[in-house]
N, C-alpha and C. Protein backbone atom coordinates (compact mmCIF):
# COMPACT_ATOMS: atom_id res chain seq x y z
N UNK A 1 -57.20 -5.71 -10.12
CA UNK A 1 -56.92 -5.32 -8.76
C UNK A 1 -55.46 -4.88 -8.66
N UNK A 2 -55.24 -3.85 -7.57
CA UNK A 2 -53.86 -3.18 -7.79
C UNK A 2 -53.21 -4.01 -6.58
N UNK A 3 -52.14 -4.45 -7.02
CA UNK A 3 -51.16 -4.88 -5.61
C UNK A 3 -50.63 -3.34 -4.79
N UNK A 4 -51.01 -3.63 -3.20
CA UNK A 4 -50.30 -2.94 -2.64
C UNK A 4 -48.81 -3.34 -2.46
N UNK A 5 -47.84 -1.95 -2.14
CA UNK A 5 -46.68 -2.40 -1.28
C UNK A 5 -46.83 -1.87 -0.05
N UNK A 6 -46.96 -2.84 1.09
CA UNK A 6 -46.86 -2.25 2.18
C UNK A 6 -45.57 -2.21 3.30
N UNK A 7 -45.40 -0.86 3.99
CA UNK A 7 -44.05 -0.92 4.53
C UNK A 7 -44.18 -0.91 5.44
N UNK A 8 -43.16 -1.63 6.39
CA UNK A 8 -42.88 -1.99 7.51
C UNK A 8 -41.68 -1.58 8.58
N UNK A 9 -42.20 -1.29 9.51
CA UNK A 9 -41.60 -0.70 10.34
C UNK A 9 -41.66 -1.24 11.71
N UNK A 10 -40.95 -1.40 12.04
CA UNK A 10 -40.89 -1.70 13.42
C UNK A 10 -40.64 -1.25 15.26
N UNK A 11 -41.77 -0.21 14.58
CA UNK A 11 -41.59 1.12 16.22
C UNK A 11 -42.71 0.28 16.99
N UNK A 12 -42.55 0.71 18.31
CA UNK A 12 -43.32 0.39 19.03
C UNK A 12 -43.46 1.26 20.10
N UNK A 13 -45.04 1.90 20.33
CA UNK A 13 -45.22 3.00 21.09
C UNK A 13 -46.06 2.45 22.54
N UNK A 14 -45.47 2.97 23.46
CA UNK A 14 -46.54 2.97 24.56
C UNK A 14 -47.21 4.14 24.94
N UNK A 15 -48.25 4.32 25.13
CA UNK A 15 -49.06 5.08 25.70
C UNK A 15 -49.39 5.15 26.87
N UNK A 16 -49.60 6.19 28.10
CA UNK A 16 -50.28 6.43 29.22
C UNK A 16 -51.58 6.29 29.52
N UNK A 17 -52.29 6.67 28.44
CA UNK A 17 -54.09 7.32 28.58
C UNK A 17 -54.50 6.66 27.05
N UNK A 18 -55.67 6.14 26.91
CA UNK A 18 -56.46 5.51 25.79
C UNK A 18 -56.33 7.03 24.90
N UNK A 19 -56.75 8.21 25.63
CA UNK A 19 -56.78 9.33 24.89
C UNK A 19 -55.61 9.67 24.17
N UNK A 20 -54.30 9.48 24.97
CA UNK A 20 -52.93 9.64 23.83
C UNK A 20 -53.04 8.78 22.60
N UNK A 21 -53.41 7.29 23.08
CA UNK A 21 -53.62 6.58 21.67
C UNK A 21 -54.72 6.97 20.69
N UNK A 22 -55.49 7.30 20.93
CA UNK A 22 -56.39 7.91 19.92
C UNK A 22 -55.56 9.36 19.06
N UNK A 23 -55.60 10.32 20.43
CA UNK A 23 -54.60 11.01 19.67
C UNK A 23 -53.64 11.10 18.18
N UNK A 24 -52.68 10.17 18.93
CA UNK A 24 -51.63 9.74 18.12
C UNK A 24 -52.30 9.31 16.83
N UNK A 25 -52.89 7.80 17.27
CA UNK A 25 -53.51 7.33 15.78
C UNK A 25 -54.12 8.23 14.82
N UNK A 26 -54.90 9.43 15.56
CA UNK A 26 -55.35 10.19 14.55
C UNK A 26 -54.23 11.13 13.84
N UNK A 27 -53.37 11.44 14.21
CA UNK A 27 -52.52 12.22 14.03
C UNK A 27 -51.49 11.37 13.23
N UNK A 28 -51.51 9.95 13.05
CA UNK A 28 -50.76 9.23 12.21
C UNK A 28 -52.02 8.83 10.67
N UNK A 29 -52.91 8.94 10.79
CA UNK A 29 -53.72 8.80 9.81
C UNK A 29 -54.04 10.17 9.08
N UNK A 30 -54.06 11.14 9.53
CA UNK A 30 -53.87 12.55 9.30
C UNK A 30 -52.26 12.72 7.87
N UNK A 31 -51.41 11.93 8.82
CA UNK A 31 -49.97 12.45 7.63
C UNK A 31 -50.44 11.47 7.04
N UNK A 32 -50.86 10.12 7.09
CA UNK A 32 -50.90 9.06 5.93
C UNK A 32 -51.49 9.56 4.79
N UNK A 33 -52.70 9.92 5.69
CA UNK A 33 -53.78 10.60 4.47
C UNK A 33 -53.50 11.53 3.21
N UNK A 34 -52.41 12.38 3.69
CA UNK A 34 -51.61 13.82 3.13
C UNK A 34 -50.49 12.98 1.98
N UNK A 35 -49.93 12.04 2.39
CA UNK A 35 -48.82 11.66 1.79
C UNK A 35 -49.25 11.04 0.91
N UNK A 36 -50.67 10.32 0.61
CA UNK A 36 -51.22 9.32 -0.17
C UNK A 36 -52.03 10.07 -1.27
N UNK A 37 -52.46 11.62 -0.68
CA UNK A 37 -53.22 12.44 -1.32
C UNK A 37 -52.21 13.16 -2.54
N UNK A 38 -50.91 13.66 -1.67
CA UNK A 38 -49.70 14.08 -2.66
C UNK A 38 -49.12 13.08 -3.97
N UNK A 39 -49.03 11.90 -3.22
CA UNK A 39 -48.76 11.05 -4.29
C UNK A 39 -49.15 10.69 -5.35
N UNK A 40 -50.60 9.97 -5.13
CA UNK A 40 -51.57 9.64 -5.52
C UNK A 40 -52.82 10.17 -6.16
N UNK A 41 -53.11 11.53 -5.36
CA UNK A 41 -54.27 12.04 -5.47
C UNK A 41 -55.44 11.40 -4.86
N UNK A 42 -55.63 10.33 -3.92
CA UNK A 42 -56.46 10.10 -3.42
C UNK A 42 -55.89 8.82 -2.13
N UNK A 43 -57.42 9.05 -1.10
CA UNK A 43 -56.77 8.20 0.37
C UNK A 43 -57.79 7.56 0.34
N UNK A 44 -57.83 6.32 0.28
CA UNK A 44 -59.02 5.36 1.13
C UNK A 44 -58.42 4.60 2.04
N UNK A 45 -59.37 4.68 3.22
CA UNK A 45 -59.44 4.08 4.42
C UNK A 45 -60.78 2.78 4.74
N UNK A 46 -60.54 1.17 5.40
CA UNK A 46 -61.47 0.78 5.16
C UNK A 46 -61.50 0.70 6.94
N UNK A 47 -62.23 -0.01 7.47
CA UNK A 47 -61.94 -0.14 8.83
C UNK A 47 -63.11 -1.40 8.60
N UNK A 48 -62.67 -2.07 9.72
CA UNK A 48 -63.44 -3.19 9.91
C UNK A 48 -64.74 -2.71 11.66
N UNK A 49 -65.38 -3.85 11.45
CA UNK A 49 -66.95 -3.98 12.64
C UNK A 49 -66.71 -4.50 13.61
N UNK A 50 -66.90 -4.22 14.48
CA UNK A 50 -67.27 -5.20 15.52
C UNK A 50 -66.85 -4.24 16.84
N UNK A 51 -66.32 -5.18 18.13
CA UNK A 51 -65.89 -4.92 19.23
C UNK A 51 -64.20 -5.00 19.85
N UNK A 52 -63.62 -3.74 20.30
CA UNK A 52 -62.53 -4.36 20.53
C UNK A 52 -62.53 -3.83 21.77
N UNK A 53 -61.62 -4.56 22.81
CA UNK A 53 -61.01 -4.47 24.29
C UNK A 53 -60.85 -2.97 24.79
């Protein structure tokens, strides 16, 4: 199994509309994706089930 390093940052965004946050998030998973693809050559994403608020 590979150790990740994960980095940390400490921004904190507010949003107006559920739709900006979606937005955004997609648009932050979009460059993740790119930067992990350049690096790496490949992006996995896992997401978890259920229900949220």
């Amino acid at each position: 199994m590979k150790k990740m390093k994960l980095h940390q940052q400490n921004n904190i965004s507010v949003f107006q509309t559920s739709a900006a946050l979606a937005q955004a998030a997609a648009d932050l998973m979009i460059k993740i994706s790119k930067q992990a693809i350049e690096s790496r050559g490949k992006f996995v994403l896992s997401l978890s089930g259920g229900t949220t608020p």
